[in-house]
N, C-alpha and C. Protein backbone atom coordinates (compact mmCIF):
# COMPACT_ATOMS: atom_id res chain seq x y z
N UNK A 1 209.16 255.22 79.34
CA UNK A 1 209.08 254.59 80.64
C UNK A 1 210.48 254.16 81.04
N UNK A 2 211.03 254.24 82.33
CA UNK A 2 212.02 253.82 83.17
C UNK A 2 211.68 253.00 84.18
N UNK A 3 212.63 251.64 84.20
CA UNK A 3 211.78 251.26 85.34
C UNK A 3 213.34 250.05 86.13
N UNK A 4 212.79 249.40 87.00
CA UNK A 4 213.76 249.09 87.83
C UNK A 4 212.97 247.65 88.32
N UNK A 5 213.60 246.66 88.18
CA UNK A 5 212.77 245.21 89.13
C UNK A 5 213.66 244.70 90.13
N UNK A 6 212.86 243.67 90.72
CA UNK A 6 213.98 242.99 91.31
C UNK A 6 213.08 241.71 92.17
N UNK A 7 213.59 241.05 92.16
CA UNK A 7 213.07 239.31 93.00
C UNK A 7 213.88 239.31 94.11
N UNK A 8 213.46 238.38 95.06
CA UNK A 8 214.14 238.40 96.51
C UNK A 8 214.62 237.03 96.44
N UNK A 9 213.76 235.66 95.83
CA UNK A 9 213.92 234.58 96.15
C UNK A 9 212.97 233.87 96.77
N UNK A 10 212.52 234.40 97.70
CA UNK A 10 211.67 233.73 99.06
C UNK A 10 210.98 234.47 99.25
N UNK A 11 209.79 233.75 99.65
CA UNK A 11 208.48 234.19 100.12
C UNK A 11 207.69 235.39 98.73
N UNK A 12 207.95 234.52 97.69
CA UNK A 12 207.34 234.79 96.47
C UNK A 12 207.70 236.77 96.09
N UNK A 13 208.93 237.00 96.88
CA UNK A 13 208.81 238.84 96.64
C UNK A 13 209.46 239.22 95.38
N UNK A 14 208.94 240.25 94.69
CA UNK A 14 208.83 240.85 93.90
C UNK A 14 208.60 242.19 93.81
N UNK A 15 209.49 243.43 93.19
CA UNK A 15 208.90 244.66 93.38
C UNK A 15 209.21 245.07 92.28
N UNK A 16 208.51 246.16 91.71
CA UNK A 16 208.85 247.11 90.36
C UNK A 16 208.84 248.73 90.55
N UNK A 17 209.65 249.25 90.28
CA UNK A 17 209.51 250.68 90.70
C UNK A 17 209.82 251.25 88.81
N UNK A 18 208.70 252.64 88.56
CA UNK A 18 208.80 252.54 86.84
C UNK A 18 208.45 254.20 87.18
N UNK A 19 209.14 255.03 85.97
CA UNK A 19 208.55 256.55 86.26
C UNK A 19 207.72 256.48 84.55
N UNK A 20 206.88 256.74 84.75
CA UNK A 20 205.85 257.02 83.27
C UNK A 20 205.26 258.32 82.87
N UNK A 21 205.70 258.17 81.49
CA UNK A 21 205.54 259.99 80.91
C UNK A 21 204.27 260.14 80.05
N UNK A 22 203.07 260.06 80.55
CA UNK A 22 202.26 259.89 79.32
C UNK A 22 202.14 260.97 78.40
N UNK A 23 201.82 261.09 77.11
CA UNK A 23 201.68 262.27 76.37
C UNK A 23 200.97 263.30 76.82
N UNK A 24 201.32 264.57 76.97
CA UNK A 24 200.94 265.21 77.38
C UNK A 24 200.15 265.76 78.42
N UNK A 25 200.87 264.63 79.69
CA UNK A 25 200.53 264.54 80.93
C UNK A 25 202.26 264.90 81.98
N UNK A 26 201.37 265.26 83.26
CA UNK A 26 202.57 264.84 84.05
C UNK A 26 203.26 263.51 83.97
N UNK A 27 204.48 263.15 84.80
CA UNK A 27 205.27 261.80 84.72
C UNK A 27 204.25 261.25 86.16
N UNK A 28 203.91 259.50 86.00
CA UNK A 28 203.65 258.67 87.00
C UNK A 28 204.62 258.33 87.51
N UNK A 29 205.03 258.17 88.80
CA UNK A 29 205.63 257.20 89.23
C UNK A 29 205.25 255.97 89.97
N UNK A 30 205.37 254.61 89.74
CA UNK A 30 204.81 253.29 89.92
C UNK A 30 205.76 252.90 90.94
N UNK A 31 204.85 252.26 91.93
CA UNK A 31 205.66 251.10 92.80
C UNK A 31 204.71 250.06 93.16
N UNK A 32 205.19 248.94 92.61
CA UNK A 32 204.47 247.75 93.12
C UNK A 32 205.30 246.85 94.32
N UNK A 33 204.91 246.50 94.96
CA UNK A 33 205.33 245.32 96.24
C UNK A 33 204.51 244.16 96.13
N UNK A 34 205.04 242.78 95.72
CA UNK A 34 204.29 241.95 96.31
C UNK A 34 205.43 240.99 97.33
N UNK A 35 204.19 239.87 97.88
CA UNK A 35 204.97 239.35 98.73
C UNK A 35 204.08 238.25 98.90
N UNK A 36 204.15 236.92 99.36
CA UNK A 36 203.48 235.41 99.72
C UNK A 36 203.42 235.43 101.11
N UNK A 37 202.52 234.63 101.56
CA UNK A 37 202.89 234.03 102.84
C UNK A 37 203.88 233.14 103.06
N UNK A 38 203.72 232.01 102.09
CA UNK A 38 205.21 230.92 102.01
C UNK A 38 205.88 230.84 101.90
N UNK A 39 206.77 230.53 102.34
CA UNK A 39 208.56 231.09 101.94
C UNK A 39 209.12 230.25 100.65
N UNK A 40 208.79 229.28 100.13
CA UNK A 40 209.18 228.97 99.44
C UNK A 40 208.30 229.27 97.58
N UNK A 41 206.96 230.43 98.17
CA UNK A 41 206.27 230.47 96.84
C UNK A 41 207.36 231.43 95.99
N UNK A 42 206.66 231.31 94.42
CA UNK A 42 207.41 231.96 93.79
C UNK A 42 206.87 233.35 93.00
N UNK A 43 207.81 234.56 92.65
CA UNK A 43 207.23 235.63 92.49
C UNK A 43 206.24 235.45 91.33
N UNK A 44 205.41 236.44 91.30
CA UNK A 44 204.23 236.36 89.65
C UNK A 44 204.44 238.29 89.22
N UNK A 45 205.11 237.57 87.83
CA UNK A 45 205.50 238.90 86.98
C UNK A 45 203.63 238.93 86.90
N UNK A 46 202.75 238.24 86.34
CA UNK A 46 201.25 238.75 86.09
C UNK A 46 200.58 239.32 87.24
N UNK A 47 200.83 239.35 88.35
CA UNK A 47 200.38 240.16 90.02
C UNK A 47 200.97 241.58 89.59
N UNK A 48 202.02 241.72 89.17
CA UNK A 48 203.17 243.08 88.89
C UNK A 48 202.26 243.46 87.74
N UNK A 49 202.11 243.06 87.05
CA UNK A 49 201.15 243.48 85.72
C UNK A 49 200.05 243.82 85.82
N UNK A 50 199.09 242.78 86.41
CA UNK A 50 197.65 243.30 87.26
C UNK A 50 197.69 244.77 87.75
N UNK A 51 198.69 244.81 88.78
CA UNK A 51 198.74 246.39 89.92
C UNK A 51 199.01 247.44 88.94
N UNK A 52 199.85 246.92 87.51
CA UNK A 52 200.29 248.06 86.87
C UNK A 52 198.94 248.56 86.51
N UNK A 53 198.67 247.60 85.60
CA UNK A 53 197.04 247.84 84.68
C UNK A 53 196.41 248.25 85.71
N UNK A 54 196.01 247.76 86.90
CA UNK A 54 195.11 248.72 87.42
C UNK A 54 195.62 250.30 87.80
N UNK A 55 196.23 250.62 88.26
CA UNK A 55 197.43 251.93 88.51
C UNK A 55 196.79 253.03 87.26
N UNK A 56 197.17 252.20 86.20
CA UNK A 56 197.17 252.87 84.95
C UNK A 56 195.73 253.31 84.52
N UNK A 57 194.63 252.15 84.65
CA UNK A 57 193.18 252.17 84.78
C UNK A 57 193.13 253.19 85.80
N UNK A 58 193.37 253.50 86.75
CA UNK A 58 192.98 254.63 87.80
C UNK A 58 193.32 255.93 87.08
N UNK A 59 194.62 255.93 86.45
CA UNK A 59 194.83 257.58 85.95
C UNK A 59 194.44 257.72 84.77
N UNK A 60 193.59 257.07 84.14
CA UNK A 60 193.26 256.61 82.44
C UNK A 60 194.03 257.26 81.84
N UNK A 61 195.18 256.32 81.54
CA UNK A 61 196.11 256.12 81.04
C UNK A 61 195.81 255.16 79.96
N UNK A 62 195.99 255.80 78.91
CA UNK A 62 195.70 254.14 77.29
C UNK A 62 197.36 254.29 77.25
N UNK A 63 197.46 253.24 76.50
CA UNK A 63 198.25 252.21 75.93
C UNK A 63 198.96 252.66 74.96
């Protein structure tokens, strides 16, 4: 896996962009976006994790 993050500061943003090679599959490529309404909330690495796991649950993808 390759992957890339990054936080904004404000308004809780957060994004992950990841390319994934599963065995003997094509490569995934992942992009998550989140974002708050509040400007002052803060990002959640477990929201980024959630979207992954589910992502991954969609292409049944194990672990």
């Amino acid at each position: 896996m390759g992957d890339k993050t990054g936080t904004c500061g404000v308004y809780g943003t957060a994004n992950d962009y990841a390319v994934l090679w599963p065995p003997k599959r094509a490569p995934i490529v992942l992009a998550v976006y989140t974002k708050h309404a509040k400007k002052e909330a803060k990002h959640s690495d477990e929201m980024i994790a959630a979207a992954a796991r589910a992502a991954l649950k969609a292409f049944n993808v194990k672990k």
